[in-house]
C-alpha atoms as a PDB file:
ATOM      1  CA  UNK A   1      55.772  90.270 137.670  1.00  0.00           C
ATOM      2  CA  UNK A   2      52.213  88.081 137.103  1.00  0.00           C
ATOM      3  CA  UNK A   3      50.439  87.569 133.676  1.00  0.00           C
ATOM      4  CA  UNK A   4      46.588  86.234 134.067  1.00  0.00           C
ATOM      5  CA  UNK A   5      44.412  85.504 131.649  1.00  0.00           C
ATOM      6  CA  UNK A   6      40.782  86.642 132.805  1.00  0.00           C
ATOM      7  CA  UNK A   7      37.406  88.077 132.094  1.00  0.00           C
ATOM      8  CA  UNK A   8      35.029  90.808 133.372  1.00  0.00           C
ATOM      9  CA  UNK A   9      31.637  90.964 133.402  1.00  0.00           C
ATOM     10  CA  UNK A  10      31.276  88.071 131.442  1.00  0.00           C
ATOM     11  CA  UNK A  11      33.204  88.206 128.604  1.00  0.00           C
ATOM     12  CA  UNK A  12      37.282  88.954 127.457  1.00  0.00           C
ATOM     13  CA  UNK A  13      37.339  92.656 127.040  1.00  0.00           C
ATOM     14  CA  UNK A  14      39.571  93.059 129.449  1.00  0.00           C
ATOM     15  CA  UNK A  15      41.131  96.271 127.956  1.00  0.00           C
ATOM     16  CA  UNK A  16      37.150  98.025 127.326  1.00  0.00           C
ATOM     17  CA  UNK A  17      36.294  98.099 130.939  1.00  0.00           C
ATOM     18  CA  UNK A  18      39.844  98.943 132.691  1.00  0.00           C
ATOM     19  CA  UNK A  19      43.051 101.102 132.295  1.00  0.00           C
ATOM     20  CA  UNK A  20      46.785 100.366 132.803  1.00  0.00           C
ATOM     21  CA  UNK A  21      50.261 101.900 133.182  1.00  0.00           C
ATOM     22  CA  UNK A  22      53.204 102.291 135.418  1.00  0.00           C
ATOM     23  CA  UNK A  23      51.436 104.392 138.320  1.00  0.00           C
ATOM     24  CA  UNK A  24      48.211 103.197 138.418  1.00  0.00           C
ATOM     25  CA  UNK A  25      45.603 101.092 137.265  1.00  0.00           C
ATOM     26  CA  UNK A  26      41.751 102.311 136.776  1.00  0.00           C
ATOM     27  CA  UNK A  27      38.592  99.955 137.129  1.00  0.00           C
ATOM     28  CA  UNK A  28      34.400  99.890 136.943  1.00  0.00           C
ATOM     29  CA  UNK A  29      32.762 101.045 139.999  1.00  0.00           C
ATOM     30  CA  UNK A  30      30.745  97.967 139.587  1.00  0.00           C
ATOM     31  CA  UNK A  31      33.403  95.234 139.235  1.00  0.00           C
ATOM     32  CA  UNK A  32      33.229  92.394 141.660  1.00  0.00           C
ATOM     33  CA  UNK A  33      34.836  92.188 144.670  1.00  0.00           C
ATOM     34  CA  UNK A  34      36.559  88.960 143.959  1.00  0.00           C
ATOM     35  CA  UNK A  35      37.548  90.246 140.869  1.00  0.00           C
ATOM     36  CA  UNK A  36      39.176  93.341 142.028  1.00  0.00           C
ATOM     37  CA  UNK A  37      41.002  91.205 144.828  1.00  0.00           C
ATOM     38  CA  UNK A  38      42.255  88.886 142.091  1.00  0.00           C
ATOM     39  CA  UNK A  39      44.047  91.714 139.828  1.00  0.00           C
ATOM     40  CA  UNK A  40      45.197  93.626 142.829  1.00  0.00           C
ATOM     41  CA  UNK A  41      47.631  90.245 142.873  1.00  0.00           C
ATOM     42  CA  UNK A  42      48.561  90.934 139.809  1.00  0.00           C
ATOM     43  CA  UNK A  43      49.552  94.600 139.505  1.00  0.00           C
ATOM     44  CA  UNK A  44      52.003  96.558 141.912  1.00  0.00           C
ATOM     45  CA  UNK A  45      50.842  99.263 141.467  1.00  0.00           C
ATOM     46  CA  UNK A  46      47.597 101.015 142.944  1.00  0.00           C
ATOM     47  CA  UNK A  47      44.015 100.169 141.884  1.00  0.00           C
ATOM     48  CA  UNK A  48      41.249 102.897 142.056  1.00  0.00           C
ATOM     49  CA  UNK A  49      37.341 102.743 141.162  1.00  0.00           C
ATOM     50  CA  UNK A  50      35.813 104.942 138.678  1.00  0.00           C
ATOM     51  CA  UNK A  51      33.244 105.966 136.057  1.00  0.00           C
ATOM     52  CA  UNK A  52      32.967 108.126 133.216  1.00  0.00           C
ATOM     53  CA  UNK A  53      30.045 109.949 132.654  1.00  0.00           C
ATOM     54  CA  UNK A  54      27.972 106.465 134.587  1.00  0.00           C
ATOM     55  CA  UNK A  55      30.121 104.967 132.103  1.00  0.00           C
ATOM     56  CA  UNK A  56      31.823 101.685 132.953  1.00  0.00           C
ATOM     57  CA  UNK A  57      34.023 101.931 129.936  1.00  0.00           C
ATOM     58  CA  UNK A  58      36.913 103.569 131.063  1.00  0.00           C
ATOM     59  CA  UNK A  59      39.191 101.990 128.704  1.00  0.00           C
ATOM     60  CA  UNK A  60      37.400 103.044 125.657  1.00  0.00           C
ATOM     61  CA  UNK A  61      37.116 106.394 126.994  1.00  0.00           C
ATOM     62  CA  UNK A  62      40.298 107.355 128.612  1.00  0.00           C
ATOM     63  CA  UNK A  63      44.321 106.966 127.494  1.00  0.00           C
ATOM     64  CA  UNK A  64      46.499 107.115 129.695  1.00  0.00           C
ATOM     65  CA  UNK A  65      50.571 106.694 130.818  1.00  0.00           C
ATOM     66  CA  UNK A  66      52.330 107.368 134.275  1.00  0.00           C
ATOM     67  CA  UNK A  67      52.175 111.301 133.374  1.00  0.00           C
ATOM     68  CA  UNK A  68      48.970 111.712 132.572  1.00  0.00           C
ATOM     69  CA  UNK A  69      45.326 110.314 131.429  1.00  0.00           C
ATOM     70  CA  UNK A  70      43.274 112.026 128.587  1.00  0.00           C
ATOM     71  CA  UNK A  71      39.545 111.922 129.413  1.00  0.00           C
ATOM     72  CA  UNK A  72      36.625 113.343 127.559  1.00  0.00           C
ATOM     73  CA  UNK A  73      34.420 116.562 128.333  1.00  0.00           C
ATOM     74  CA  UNK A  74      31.428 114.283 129.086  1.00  0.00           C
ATOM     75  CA  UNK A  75      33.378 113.156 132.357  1.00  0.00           C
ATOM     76  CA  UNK A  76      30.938 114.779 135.006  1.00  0.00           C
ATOM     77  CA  UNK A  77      32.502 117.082 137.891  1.00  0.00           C
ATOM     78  CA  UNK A  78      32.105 114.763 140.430  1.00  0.00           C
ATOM     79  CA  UNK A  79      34.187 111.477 138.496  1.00  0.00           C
ATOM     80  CA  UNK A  80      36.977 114.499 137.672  1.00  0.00           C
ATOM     81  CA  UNK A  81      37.104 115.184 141.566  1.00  0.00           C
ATOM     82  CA  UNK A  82      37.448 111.391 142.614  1.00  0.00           C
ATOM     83  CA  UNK A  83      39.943 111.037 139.507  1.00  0.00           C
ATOM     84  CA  UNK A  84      41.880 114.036 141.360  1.00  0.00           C
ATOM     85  CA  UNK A  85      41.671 112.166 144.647  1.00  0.00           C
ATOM     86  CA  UNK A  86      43.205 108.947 143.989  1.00  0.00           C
ATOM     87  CA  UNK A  87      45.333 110.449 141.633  1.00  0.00           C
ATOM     88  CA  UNK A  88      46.575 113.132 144.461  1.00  0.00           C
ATOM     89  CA  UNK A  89      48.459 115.176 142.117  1.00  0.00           C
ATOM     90  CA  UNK A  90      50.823 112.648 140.495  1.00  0.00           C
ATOM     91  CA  UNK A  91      49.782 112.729 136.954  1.00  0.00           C
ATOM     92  CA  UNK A  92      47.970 115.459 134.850  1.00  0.00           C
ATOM     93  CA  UNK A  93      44.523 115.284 134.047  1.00  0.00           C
ATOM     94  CA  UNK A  94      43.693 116.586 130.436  1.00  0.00           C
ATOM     95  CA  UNK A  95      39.782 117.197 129.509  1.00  0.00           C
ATOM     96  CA  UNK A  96      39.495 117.650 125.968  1.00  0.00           C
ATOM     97  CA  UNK A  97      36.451 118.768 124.532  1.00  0.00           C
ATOM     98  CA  UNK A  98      36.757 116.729 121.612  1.00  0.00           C
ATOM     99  CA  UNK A  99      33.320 115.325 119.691  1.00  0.00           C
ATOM    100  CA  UNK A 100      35.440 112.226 118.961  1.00  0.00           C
ATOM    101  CA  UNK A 101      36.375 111.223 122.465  1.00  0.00           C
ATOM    102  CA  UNK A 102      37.116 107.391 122.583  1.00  0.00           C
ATOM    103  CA  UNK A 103      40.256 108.267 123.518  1.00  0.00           C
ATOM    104  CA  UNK A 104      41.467 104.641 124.083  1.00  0.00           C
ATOM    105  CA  UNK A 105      40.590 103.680 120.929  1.00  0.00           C
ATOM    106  CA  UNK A 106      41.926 106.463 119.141  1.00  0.00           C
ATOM    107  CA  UNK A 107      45.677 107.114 120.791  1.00  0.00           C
ATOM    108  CA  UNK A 108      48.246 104.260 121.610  1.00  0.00           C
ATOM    109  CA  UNK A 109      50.915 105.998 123.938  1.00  0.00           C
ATOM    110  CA  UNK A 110      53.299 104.888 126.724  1.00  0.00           C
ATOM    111  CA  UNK A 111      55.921 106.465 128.792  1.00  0.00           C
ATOM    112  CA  UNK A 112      58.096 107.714 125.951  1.00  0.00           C
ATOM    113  CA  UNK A 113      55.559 108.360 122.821  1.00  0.00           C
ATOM    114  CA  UNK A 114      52.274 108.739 121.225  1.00  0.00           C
ATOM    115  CA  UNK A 115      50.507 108.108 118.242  1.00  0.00           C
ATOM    116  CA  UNK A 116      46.986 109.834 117.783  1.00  0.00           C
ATOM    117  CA  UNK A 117      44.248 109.145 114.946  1.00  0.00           C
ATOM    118  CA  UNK A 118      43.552 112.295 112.623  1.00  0.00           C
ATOM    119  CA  UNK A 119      40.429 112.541 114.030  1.00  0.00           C
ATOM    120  CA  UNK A 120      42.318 114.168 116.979  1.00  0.00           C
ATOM    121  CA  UNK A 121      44.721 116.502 115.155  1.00  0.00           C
ATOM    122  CA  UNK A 122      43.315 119.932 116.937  1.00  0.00           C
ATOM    123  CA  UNK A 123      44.087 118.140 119.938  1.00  0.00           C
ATOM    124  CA  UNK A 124      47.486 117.332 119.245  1.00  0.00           C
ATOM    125  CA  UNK A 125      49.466 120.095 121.208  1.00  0.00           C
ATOM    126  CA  UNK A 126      46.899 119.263 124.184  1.00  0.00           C
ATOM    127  CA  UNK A 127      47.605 115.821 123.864  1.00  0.00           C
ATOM    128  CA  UNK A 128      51.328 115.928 124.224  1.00  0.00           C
ATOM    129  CA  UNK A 129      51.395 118.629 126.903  1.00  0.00           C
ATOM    130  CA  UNK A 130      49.003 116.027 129.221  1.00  0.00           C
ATOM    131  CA  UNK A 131      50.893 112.860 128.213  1.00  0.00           C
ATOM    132  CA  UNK A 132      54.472 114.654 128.647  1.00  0.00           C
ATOM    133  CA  UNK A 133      55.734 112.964 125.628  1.00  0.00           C
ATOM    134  CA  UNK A 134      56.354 113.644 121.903  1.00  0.00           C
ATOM    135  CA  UNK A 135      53.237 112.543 120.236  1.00  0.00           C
ATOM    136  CA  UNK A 136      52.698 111.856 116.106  1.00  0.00           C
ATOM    137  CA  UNK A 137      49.408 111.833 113.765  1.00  0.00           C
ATOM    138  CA  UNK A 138      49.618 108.400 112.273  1.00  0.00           C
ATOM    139  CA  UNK A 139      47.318 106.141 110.921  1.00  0.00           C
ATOM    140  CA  UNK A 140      48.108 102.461 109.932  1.00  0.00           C
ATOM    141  CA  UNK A 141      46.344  99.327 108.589  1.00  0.00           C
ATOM    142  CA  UNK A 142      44.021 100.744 106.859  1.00  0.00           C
ATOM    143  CA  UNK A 143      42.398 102.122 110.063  1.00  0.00           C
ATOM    144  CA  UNK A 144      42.107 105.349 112.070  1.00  0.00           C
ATOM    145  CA  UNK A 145      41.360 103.677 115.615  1.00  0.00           C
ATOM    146  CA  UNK A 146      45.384 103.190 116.067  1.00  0.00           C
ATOM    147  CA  UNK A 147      44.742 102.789 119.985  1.00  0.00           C
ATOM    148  CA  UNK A 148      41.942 100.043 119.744  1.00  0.00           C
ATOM    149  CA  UNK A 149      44.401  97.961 117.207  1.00  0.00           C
ATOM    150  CA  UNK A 150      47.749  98.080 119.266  1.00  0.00           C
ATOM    151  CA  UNK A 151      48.764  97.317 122.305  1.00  0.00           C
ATOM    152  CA  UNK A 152      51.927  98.685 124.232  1.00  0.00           C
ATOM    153  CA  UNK A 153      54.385  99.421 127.174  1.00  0.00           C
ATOM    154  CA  UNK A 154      57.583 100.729 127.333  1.00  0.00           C
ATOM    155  CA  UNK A 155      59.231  97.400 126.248  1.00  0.00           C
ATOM    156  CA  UNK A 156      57.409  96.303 122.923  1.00  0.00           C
ATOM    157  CA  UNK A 157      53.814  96.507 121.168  1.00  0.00           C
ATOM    158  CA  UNK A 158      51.208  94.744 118.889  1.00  0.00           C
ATOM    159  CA  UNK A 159      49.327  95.949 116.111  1.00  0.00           C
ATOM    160  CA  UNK A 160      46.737  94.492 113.356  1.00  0.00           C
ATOM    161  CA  UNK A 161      48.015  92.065 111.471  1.00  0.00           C
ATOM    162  CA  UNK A 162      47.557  94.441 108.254  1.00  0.00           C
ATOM    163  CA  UNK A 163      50.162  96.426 109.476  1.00  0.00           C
ATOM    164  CA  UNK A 164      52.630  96.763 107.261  1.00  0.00           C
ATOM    165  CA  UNK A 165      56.521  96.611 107.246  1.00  0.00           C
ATOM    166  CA  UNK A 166      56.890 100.122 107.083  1.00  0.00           C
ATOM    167  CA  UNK A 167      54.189 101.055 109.676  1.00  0.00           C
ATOM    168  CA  UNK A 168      55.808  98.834 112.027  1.00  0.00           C
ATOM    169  CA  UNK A 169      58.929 100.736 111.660  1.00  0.00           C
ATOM    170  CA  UNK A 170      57.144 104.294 112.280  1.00  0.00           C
ATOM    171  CA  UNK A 171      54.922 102.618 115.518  1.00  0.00           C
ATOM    172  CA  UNK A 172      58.414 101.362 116.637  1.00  0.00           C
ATOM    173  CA  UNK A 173      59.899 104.736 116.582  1.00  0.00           C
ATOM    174  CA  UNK A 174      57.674 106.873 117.911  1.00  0.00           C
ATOM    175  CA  UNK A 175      56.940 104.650 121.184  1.00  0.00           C
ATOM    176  CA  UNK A 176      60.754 104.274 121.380  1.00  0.00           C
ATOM    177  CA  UNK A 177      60.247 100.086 121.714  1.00  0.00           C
ATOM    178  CA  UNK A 178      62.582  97.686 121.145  1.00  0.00           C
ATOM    179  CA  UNK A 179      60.344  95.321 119.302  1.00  0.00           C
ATOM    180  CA  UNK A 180      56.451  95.828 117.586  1.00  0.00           C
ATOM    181  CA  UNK A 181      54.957  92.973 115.736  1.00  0.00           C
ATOM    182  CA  UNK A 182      51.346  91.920 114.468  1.00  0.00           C
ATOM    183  CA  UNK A 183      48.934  89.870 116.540  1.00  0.00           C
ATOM    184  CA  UNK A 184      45.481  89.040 117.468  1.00  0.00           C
ATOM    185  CA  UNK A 185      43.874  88.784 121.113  1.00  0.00           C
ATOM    186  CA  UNK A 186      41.067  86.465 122.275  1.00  0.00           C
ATOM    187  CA  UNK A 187      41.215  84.002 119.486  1.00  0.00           C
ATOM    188  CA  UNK A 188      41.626  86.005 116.507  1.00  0.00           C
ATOM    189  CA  UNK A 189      40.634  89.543 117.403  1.00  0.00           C
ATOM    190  CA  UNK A 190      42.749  92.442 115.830  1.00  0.00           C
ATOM    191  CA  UNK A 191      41.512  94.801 118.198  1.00  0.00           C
ATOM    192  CA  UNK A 192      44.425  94.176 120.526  1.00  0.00           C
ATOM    193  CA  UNK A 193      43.665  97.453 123.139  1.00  0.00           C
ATOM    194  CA  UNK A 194      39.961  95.880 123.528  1.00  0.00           C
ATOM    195  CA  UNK A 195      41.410  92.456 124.811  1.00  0.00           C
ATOM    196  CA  UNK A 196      43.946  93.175 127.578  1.00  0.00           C
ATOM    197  CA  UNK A 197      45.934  95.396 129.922  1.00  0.00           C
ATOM    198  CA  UNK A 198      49.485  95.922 130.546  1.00  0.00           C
ATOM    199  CA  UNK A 199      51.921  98.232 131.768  1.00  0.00           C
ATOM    200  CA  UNK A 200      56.260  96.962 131.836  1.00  0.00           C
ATOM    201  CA  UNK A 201      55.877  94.452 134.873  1.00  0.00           C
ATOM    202  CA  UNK A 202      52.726  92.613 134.610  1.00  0.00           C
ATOM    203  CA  UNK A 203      49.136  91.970 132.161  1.00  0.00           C
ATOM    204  CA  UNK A 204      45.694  90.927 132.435  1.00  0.00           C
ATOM    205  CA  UNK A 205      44.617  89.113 129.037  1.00  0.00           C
ATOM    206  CA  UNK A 206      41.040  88.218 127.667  1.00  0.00           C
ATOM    207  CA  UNK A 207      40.722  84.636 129.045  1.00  0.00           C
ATOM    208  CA  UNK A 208      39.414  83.683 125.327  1.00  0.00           C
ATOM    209  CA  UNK A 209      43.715  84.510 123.972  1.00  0.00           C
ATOM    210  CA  UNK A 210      45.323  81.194 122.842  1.00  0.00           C
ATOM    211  CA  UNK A 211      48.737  80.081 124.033  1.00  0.00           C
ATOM    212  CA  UNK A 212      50.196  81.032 120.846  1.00  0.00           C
ATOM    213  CA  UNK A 213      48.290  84.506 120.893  1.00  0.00           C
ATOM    214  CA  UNK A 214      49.559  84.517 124.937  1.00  0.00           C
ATOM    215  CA  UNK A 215      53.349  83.436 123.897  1.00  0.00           C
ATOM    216  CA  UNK A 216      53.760  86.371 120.755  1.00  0.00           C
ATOM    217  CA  UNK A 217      52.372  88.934 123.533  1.00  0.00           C
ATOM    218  CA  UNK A 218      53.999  88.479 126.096  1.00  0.00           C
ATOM    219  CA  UNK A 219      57.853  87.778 124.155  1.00  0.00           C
ATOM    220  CA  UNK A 220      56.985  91.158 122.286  1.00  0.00           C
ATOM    221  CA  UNK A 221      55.976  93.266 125.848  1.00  0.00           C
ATOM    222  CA  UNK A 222      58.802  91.333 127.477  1.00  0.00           C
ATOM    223  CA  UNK A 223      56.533  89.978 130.549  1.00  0.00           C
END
């Protein structure tokens, strides 16, 4: 288990550039060799390079959990074929030919739920069959982005502080967690999803998150 607090290409968005969960982990073509040799410390589970659509933004783009990774029609042939490589039949790859396709910032899911923005209800069905796990239209604090405001893992998650009580309870039971809880990332950010990844054993924060930001995110994930 390792926790690092970090940055890539220049800045804290840790959680716009790369992908996380318990089989693999996804990163920019163009990251830095140091910095690739740092996080493979730090995650046990494989690493693989990738674009989307020339796109380094796979986290923005893409959601994801050990079953399987959502990614949008604009992902050319070729970046489907080297997903399906170093994938090697694993998880399920789901191409949805949705206009709305910042799928990281529009589903928060782990290994035992989902919640999807509205903007994605045609997709539902699609979504759940890809994911393999029971997946929920919900939209809370006064936002439709629910993936780019939480953050989550099997254990626990973190939403926007304007959650409410009774949003927390609904986030809690859909991703079957023991704990959710508000917090910000990188010094006051809401946008939790943008700031880090994590899957149950280990995290890679913004290198901007405060200690008490650091201590309320990892208690609630359990890392």
């Amino acid at each position: 288990m390792a926790i690092i607090k970090s940055q890539v290409f220049g800045g804290s968005l840790i959680g716009v550039y790369l992908v996380a969960n318990n089989s693999f982990i996804l990163y920019p073509s163009l990251l830095l060799k140091e910095i690739i040799s740092k996080f493979k410390t730090v995650f046990e589970v494989p690493l693989f390079p990738l674009t989307i659509n020339n796109s380094n933004l796979l986290g923005v783009y893409t959601a994801s959990n050990k079953y399987g990774i959502i990614v949008p029609y604009i992902t050319k042939d070729d970046e489907i074929e080297k997903l399906r490589s170093h994938l090697n039949g694993k998880c399920e790859i789901g191409v949805l030919n949705s206009i709305d396709n910042a799928f990281g910032n529009l589903i928060v899911c782990n290994d035992k739920g989902a919640i999807i923005s509205s903007l994605l209800k045609d997709f539902k069905n699609e979504i759940e069959d890809v994911l393999n796990v029971e997946t929920e239209i919900f939209e809370f604090a006064k936002t439709y982005l629910s993936g780019s405001i939480s953050l989550a893992n099997n254990q626990g998650c973190l939403v926007h502080p304007l959650a409410n009580d009774d949003e927390i309870e609904e986030v809690t039971s859909v991703l079957k967690v023991s704990e959710t809880d508000v917090s910000t990332i990188n010094r006051g950010i809401p946008y939790l999803k943008a700031g880090a990844i994590v899957n149950d054993k280990s995290g890679i924060f913004g290198a901007d998150s405060t200690g008490p930001e650091m201590m309320r995110l990892t208690t609630v994930l359990k890392l």
